[in-house]
Protein backbone atom coordinates (compact mmCIF):
# COMPACT_ATOMS: atom_id res chain seq x y z
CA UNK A 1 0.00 0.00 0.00
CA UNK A 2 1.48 3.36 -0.91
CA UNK A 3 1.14 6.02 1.79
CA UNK A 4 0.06 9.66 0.24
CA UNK A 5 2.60 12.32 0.73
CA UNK A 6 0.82 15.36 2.59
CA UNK A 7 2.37 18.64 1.71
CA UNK A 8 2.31 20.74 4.10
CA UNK A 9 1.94 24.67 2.95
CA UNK A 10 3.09 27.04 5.36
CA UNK A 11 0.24 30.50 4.90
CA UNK A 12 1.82 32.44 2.32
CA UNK A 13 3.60 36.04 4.05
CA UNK A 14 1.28 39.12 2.87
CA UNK A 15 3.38 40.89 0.15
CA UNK A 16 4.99 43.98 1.64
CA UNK A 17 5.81 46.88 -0.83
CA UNK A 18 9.39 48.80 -0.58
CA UNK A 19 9.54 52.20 -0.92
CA UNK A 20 13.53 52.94 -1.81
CA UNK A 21 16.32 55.03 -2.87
CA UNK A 22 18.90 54.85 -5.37
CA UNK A 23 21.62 56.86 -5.09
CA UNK A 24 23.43 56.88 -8.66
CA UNK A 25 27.34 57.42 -9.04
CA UNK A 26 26.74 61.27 -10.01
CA UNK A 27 24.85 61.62 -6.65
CA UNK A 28 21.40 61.86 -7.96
CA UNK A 29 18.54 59.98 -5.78
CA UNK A 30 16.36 57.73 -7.81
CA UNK A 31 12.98 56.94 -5.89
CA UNK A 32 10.97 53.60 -6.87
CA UNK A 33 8.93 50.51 -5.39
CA UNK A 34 9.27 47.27 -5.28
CA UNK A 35 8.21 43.87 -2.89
CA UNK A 36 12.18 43.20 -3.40
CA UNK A 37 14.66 46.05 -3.52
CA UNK A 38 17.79 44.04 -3.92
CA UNK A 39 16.55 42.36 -7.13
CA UNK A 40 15.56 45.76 -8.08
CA UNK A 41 18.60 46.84 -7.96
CA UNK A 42 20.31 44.32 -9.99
CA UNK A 43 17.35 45.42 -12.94
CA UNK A 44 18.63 49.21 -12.91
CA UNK A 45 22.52 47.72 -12.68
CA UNK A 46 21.58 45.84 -16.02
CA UNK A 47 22.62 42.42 -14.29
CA UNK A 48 18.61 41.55 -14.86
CA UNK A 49 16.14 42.43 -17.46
CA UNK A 50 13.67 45.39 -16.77
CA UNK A 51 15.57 48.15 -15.43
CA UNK A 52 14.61 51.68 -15.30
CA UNK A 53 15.54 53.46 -18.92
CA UNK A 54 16.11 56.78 -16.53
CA UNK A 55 19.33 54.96 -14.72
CA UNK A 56 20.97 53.23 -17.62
CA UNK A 57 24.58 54.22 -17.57
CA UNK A 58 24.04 56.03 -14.36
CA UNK A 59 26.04 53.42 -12.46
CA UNK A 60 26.90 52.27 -9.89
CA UNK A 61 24.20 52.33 -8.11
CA UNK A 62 23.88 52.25 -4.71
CA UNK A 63 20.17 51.35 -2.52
CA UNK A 64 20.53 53.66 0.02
CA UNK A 65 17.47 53.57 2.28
CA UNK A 66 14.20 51.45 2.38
CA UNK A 67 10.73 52.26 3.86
CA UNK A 68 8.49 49.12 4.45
CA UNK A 69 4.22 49.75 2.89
CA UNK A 70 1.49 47.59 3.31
CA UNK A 71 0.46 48.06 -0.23
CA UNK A 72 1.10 48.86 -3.41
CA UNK A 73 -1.60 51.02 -3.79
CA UNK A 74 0.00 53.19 -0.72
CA UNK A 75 3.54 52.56 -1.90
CA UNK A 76 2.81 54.27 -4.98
CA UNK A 77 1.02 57.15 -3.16
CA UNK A 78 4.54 57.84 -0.86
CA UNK A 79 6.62 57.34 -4.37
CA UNK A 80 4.92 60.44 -5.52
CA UNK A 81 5.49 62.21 -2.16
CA UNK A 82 8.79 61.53 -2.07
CA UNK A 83 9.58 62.70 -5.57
CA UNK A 84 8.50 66.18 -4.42
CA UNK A 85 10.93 67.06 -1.51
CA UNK A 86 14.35 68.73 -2.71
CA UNK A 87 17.10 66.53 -2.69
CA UNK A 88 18.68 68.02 0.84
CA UNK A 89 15.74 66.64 2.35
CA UNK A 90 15.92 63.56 0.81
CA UNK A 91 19.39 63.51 2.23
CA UNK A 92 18.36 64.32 5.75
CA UNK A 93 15.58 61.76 5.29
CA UNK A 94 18.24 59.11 4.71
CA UNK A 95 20.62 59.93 7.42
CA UNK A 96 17.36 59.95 9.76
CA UNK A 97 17.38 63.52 10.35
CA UNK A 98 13.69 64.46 8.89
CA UNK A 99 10.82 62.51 9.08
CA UNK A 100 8.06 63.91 6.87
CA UNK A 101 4.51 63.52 8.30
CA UNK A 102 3.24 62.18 5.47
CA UNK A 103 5.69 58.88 6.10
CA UNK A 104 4.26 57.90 9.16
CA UNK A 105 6.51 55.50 11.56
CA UNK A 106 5.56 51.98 11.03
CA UNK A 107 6.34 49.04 13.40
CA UNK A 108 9.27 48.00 10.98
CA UNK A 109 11.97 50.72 10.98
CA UNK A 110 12.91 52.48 7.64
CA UNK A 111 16.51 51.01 6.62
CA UNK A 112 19.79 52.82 5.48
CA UNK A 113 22.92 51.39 4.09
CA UNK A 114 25.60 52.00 6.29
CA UNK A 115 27.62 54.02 4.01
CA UNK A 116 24.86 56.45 3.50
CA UNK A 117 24.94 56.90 7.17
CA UNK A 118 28.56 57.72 6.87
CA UNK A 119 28.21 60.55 4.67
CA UNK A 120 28.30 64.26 6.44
C-alpha cells in the first residue's frame, strides 16, 4: 500500500511593498517601489532584465534607504510624495534627520545602508 505524501503549505507572508532610494554614481537619488529592492537593484545595474531606462549608464548604483508599505496602492502614493521634496531633504531623510509627516513610523523601521549613514 502506498502512503500519500501530505504537503504541508506554510500560509503564504502578505506581500509587503518597498519604498527605496537609489543613489546613482553622479549623486542623484532615484525613488521607486518594489516587494524586493535588492533584485531591483540588480534590474537598474543591467545584471537583470527590466531596469529603469532613466538609470541606464548612471552606475553604480547604490540602494541607500528602504521604507516598508502595506500596499502597493500606498507605496505608490509615498513614491509620488517623495519625488517632491528637494534633494537636501531627501538627504536628511536618509541619514534619519527628517521625518516627513506624510511617512508615518511603522512598526518596521525604515533602513539605510551604512555608508549612507557615513556621509556628512
Amino acid at each position: 500500500m502506498q502512503s500519500a505524501i501530505i504537503a504541508e503549505t506554510a500560509p503564504t507572508p502578505k506581500t509587503h511593498w518597498q519604498l527605496y532610494m537609489l543613489r546613482t554614481a553622479a549623486g542623484s537619488l532615484y525613488t521607486g517601489i518594489s516587494t524586493d529592492p535588492q533584485r531591483r537593484l540588480r534590474q537598474h545595474q543591467g545584471e537583470l532584465t527590466g531596469g529603469s531606462r532613466a538609470l541606464r549608464g548612471k552606475g553604480p548604483l547604490q540602494l541607500v534607504w528602504t521604507y516598508p508599505v502595506e500596499s502597493r496602492s500606498h507605496a505608490s502614493v509615498l513614491e509620488y510624495q517623495l519625488k517632491q521634496p528637494k534633494k537636501a531633504d531627501k538627504e536628511r531623510l536618509i541619514l534619519g534627520h527628517w521625518q516627513p509627516l506624510w511617512l508615518a513610523p511603522c512598526a518596521t523601521t525604515a533602513s539605510t545602508n551604512s555608508s549612507a549613514t557615513e556621509v556628512a
